[in-house]
N, C-alpha and C. Protein backbone atom coordinates (compact mmCIF):
# COMPACT_ATOMS: atom_id res chain seq x y z
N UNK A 1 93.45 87.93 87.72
CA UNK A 1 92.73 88.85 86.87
C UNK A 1 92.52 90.20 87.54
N UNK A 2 92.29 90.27 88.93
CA UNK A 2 92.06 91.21 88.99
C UNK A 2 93.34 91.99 89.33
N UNK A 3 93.89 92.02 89.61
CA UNK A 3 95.62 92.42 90.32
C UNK A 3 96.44 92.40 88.53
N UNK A 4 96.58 91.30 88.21
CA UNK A 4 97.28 91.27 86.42
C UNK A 4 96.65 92.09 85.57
N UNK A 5 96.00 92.46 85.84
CA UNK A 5 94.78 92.79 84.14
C UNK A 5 95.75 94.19 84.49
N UNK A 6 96.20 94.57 82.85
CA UNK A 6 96.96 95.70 82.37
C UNK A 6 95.82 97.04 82.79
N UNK A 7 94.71 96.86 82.10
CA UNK A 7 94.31 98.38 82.00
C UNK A 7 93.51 98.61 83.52
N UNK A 8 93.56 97.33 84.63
CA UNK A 8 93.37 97.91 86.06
C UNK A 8 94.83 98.54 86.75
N UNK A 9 95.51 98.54 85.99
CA UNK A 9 97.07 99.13 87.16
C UNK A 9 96.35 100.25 87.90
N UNK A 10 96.19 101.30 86.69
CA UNK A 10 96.11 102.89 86.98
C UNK A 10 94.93 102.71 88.49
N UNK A 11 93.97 102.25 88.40
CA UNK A 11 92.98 102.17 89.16
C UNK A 11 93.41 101.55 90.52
N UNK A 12 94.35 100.44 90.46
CA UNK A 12 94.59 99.86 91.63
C UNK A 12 95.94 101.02 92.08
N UNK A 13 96.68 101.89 91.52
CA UNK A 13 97.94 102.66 91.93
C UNK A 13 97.18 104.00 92.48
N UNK A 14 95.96 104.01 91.93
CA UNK A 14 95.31 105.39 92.66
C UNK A 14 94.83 104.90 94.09
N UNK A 15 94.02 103.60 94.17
CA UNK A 15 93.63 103.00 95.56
C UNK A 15 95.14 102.58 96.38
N UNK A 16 95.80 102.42 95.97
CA UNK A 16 96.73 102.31 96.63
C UNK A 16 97.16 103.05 96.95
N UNK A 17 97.18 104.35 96.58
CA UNK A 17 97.28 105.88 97.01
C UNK A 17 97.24 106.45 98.32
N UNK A 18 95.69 106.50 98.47
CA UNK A 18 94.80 106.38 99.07
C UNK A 18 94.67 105.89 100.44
N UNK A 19 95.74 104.34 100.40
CA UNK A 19 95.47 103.63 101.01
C UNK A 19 96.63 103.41 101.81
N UNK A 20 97.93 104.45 101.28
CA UNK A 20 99.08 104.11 101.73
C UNK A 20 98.54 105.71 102.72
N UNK A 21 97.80 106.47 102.04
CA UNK A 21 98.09 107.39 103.20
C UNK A 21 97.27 107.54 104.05
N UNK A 22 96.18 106.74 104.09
CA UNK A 22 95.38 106.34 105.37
C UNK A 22 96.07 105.74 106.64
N UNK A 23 97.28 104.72 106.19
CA UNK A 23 98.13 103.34 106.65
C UNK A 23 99.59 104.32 107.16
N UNK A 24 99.44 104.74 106.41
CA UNK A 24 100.90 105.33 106.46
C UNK A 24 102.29 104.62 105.54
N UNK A 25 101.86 103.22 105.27
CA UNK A 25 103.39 102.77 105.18
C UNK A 25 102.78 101.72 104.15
N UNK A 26 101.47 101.59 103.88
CA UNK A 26 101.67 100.40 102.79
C UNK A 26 101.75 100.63 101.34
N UNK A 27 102.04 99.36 100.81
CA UNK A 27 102.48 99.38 99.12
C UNK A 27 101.96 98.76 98.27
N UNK A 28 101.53 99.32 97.20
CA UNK A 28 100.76 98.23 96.14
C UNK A 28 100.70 96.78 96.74
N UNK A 29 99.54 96.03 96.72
CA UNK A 29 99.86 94.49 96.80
C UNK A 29 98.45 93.42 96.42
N UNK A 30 98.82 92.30 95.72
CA UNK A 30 97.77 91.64 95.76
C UNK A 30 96.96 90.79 97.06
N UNK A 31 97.46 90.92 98.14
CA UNK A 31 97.09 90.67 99.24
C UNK A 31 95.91 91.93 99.37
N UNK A 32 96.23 92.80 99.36
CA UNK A 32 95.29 94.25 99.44
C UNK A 32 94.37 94.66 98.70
N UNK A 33 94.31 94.41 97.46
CA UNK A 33 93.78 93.88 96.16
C UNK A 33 92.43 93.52 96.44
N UNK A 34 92.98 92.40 95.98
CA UNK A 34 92.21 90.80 96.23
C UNK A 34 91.71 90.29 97.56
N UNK A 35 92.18 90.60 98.68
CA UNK A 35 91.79 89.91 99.78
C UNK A 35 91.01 90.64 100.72
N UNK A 36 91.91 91.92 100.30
CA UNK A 36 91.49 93.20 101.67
C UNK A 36 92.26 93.29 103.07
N UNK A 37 93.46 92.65 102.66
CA UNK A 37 94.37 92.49 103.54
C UNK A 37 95.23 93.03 103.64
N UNK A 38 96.27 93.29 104.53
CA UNK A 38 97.97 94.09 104.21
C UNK A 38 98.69 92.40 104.03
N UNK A 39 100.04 92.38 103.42
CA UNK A 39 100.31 91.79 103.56
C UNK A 39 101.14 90.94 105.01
N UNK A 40 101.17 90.03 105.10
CA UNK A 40 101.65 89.46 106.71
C UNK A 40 103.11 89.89 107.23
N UNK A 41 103.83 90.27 106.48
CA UNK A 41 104.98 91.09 107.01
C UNK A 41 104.76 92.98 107.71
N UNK A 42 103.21 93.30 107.32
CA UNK A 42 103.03 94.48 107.73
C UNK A 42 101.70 94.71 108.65
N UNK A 43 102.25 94.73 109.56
CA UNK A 43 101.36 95.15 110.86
C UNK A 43 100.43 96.62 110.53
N UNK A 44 99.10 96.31 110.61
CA UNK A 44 98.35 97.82 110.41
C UNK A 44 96.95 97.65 111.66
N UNK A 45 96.94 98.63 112.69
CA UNK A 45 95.89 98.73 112.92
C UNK A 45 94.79 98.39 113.08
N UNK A 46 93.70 98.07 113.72
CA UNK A 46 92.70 97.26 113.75
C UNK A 46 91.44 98.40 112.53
N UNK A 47 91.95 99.83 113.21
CA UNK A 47 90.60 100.74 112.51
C UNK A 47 90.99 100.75 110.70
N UNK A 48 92.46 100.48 110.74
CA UNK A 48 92.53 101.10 109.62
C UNK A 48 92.57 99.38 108.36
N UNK A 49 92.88 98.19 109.21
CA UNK A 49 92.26 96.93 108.56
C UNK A 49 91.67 97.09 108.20
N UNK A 50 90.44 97.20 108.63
CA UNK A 50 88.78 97.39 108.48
C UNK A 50 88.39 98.47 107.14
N UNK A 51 89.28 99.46 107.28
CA UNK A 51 89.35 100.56 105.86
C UNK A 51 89.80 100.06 104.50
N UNK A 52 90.80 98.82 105.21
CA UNK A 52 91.61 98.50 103.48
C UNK A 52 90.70 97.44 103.22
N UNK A 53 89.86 96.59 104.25
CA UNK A 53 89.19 95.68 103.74
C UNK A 53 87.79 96.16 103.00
N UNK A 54 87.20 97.75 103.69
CA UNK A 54 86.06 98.02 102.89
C UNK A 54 86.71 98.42 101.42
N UNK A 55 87.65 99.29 101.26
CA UNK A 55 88.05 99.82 99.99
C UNK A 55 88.04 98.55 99.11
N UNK A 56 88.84 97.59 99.39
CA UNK A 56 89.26 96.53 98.45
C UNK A 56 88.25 96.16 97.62
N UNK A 57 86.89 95.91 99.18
CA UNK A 57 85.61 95.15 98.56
C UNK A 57 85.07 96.32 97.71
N UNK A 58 85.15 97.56 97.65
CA UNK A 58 84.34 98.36 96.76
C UNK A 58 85.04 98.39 95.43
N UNK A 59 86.80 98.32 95.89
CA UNK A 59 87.34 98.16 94.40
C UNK A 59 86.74 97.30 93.25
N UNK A 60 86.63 96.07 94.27
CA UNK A 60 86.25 94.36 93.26
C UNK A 60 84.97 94.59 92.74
N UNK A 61 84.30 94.75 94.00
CA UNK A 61 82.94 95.39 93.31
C UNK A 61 82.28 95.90 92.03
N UNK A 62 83.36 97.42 91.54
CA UNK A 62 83.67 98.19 91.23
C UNK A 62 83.79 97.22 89.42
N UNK A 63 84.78 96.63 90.03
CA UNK A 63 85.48 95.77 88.84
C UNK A 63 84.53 94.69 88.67
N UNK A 64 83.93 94.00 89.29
CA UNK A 64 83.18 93.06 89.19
C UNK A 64 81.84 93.78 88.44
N UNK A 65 81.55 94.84 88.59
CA UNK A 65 79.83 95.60 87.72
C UNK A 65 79.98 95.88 86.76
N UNK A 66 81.11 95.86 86.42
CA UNK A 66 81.65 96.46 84.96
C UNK A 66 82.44 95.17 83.94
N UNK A 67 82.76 93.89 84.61
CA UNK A 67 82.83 92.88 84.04
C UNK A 67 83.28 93.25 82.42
N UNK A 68 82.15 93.22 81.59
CA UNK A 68 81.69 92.48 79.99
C UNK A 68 81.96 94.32 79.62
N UNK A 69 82.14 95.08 80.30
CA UNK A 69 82.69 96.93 79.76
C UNK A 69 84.17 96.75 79.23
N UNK A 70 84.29 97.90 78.39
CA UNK A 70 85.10 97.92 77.31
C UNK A 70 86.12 98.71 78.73
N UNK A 71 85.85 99.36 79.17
CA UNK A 71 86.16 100.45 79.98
C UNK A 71 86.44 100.03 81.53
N UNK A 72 87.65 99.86 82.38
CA UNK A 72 87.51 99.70 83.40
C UNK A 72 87.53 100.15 84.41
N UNK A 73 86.74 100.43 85.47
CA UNK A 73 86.28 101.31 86.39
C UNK A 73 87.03 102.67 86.50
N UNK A 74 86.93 103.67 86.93
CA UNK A 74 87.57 104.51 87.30
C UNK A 74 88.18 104.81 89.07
N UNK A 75 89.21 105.40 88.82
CA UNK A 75 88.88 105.78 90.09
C UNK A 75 87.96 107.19 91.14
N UNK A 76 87.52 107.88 89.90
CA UNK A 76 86.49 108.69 90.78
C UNK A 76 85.31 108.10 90.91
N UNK A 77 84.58 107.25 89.81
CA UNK A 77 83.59 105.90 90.97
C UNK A 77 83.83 105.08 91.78
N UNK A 78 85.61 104.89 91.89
CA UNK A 78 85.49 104.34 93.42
C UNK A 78 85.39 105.19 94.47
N UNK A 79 86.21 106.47 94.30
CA UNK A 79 85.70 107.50 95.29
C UNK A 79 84.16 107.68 95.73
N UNK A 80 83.53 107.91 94.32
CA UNK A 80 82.17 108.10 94.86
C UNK A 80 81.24 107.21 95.17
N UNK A 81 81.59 105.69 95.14
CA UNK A 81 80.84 104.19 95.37
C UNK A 81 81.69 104.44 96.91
N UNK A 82 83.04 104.79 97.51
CA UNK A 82 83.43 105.02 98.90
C UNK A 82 82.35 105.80 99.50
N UNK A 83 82.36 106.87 98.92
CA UNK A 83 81.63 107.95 99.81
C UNK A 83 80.10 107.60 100.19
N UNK A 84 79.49 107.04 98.89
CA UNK A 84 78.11 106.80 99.12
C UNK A 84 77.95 105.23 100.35
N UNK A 85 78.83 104.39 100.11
CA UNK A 85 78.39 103.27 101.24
C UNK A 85 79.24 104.18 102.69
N UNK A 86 80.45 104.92 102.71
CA UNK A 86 80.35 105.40 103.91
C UNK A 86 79.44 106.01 104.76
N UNK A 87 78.47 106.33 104.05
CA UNK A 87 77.23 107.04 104.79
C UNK A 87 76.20 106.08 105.38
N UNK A 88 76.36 105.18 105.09
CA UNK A 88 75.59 103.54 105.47
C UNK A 88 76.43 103.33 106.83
N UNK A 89 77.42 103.09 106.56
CA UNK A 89 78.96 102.46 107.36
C UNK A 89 78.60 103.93 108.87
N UNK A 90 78.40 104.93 108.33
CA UNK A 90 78.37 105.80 109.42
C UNK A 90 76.72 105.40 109.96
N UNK A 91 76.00 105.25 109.35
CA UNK A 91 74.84 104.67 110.03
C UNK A 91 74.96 103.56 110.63
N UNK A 92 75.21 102.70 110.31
CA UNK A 92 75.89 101.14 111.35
C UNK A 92 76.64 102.00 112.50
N UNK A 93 77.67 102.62 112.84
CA UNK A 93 78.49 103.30 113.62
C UNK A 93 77.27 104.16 114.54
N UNK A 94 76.59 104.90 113.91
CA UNK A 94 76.19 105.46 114.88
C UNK A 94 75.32 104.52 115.55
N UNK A 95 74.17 103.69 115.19
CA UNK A 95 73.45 102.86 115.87
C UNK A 95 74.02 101.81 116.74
N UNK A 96 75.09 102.05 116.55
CA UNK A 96 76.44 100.81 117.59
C UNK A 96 76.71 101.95 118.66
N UNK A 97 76.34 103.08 118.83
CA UNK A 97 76.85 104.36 119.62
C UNK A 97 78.03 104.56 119.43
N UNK A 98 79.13 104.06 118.13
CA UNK A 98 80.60 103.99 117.73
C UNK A 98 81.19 105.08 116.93
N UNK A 99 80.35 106.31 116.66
CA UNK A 99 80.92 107.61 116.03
C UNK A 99 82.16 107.60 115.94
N UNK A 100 83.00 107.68 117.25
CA UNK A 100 84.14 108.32 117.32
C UNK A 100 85.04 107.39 116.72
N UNK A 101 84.81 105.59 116.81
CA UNK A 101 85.43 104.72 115.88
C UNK A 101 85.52 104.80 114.47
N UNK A 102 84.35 105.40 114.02
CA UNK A 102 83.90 106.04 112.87
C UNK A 102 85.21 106.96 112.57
N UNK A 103 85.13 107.96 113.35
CA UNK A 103 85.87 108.83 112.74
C UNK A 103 87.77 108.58 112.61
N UNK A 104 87.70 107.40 113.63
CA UNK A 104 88.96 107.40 113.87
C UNK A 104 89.52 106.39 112.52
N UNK A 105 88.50 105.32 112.22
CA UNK A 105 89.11 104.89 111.02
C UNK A 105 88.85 105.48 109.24
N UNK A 106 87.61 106.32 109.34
CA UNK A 106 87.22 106.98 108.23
C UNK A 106 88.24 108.59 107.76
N UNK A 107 88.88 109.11 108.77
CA UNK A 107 89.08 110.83 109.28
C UNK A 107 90.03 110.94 108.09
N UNK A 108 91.05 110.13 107.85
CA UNK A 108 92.09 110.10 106.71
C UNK A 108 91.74 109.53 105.53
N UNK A 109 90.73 109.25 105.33
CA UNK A 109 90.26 108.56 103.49
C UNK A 109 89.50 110.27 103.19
N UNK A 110 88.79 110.85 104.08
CA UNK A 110 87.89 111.58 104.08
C UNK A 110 89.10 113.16 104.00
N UNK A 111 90.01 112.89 104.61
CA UNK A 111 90.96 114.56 104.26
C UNK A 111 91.62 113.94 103.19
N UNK A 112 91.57 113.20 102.65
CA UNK A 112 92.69 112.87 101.76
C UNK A 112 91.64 112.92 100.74
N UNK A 113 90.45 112.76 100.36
CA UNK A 113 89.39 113.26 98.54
C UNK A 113 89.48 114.90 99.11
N UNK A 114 88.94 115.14 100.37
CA UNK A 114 89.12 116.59 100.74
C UNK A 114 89.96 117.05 99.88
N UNK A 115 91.40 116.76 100.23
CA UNK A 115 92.74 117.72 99.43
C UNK A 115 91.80 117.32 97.79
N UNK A 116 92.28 115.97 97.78
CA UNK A 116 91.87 115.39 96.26
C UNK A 116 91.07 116.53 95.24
N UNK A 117 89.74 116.80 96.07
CA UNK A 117 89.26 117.43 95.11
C UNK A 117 89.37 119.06 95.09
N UNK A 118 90.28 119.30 96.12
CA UNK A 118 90.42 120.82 96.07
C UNK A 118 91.34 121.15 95.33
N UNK A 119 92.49 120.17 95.03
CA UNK A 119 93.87 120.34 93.81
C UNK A 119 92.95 120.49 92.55
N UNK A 120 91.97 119.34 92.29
CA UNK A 120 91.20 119.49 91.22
C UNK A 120 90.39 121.05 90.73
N UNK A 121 89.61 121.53 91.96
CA UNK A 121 89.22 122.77 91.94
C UNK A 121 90.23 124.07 91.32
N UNK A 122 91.27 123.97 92.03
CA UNK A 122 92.04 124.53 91.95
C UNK A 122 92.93 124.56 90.28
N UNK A 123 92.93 123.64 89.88
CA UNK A 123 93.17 123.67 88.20
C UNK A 123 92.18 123.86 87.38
N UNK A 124 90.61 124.27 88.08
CA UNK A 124 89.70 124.54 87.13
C UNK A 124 89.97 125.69 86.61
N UNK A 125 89.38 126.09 85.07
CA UNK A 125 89.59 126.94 84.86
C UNK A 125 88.05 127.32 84.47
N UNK A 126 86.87 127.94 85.27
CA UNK A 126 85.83 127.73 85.03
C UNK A 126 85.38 129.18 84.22
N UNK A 127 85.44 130.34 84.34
CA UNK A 127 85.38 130.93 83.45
C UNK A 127 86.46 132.12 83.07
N UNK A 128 86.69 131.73 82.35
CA UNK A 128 87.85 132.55 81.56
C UNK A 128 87.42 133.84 81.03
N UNK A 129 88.26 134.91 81.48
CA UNK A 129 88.74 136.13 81.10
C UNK A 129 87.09 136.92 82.12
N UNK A 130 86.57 135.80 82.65
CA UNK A 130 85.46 136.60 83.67
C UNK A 130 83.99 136.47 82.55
N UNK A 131 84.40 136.17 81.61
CA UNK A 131 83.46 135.88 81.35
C UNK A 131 82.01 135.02 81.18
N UNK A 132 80.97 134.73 80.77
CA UNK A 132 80.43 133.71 81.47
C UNK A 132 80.40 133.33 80.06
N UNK A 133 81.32 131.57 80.18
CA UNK A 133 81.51 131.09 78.92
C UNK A 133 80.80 129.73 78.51
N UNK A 134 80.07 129.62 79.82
CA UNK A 134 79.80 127.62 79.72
C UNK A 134 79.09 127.26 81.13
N UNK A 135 78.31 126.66 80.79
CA UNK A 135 77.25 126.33 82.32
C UNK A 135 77.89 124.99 82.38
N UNK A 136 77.75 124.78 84.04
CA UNK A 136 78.51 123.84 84.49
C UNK A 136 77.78 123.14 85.36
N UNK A 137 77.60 121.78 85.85
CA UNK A 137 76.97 121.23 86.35
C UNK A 137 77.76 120.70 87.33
N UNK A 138 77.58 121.02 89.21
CA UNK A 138 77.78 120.75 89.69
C UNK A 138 77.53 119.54 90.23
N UNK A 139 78.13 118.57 91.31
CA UNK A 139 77.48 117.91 92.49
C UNK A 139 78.18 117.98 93.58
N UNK A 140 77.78 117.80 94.82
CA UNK A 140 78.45 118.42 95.66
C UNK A 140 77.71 117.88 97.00
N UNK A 141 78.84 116.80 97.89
CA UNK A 141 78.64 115.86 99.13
C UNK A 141 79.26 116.82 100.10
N UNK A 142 78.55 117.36 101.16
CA UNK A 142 78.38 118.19 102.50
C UNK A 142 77.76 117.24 103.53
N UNK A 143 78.70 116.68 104.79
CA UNK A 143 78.82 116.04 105.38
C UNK A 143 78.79 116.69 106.72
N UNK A 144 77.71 116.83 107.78
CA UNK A 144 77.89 117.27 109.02
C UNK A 144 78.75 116.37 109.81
N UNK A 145 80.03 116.80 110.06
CA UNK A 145 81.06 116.23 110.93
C UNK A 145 80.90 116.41 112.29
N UNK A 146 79.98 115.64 112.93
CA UNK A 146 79.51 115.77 114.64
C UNK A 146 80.64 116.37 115.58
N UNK A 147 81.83 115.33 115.62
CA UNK A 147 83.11 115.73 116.68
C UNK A 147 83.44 116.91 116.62
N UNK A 148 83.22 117.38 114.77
CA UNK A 148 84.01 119.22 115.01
C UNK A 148 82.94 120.20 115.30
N UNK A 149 81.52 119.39 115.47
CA UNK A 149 80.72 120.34 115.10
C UNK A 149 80.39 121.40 113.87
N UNK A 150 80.65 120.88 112.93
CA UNK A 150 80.92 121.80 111.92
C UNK A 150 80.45 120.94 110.17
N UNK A 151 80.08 121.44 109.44
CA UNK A 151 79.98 120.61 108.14
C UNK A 151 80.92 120.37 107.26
N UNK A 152 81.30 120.09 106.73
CA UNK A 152 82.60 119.90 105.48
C UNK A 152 82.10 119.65 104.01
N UNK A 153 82.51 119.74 102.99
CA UNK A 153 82.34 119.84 101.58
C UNK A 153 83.09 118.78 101.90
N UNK A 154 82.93 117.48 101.26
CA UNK A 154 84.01 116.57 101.05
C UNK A 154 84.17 115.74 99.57
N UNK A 155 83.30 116.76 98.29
CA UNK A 155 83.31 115.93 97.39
C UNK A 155 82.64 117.09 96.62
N UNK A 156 83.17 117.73 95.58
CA UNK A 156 82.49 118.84 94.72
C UNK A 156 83.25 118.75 92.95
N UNK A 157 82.35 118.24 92.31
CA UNK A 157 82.92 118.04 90.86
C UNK A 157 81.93 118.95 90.31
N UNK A 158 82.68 119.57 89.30
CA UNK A 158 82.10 120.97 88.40
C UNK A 158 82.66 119.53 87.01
N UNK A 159 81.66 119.84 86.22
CA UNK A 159 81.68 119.59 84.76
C UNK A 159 80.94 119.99 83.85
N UNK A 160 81.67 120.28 82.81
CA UNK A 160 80.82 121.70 81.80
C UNK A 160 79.57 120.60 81.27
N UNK A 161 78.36 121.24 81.40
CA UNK A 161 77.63 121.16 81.30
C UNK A 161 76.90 121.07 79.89
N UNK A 162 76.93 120.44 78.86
CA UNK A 162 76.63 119.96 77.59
C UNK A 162 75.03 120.02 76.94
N UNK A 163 74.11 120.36 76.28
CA UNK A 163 73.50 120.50 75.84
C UNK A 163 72.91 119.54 74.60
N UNK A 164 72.06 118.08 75.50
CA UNK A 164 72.04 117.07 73.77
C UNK A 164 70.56 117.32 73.87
């Protein structure tokens, strides 16, 4: 069910996305899915195991809260159900004194919504001809990145802003 079900493809081909370019080399699979595993013909990493096994569990998760919904998960709530327990996951890390493990298995999920949502930015078309046409409601995850010393935007969605 969860790997077969038709209207999860799109959702599992975006995590798989994701997940091939964290890995470098992996491919759709129900081992990865379902288990949180690569499959046994593909050797991955100890930091970056640990990445496909949190994603998986947030996927199911994901899929599992939404059960009895007409609608099945998206993938920008898995992005943003990622982002929000990574900030937990970086709290475990730091209280282990393990930052830099942190960064070494998190650094590529985290440039990769980076690009993600800057292509998105980048096709906004927020006001046209300069004019001010539509209020928009931001949100917007700013992450102090310790190693660079420096903060990062790693998550900024503009959506026009509606009036009920």
């Amino acid at each position: 069910m969860f790997w077969n079900c038709q209207s999860l493809n799109s959702f599992w081909k975006n995590i798989s996305e994701v997940l091939s370019y964290m890995c470098r080399k992996l491919i759709a699979s129900p081992f990865i899915s379902i288990f949180g595993v690569p499959p046994p013909e593909i050797t991955v990493p100890a930091p970056q195991a640990k990445a496909i096994a949190f994603a998986s569990l947030m996927a199911c998760r994901l899929i599992l809260l939404q059960w009895k919904s007409d609608k099945p998960p998206s993938f920008d709530s898995w992005i943003r159900e990622m982002l929000s327990m990574l900030q937990l996951e970086k709290l475990r890390y730091s209280r282990a004194n393990c930052l830099e493990n942190f960064r070494v298995t998190w650094s590529l999920f985290f440039e990769y919504v980076q690009n993600l949502y800057e292509k998105k930015l980048q096709n906004c078309d927020f006001q046209p001809e300069g004019h001010l046409q539509q209020t928009f409601r931001c949100h917007t995850d700013v992450w102090l990145v310790p190693w660079k010393n420096q903060t990062e935007t790693l998550l900024l969605l503009c959506k026009p802003h509606t009036c009920n």
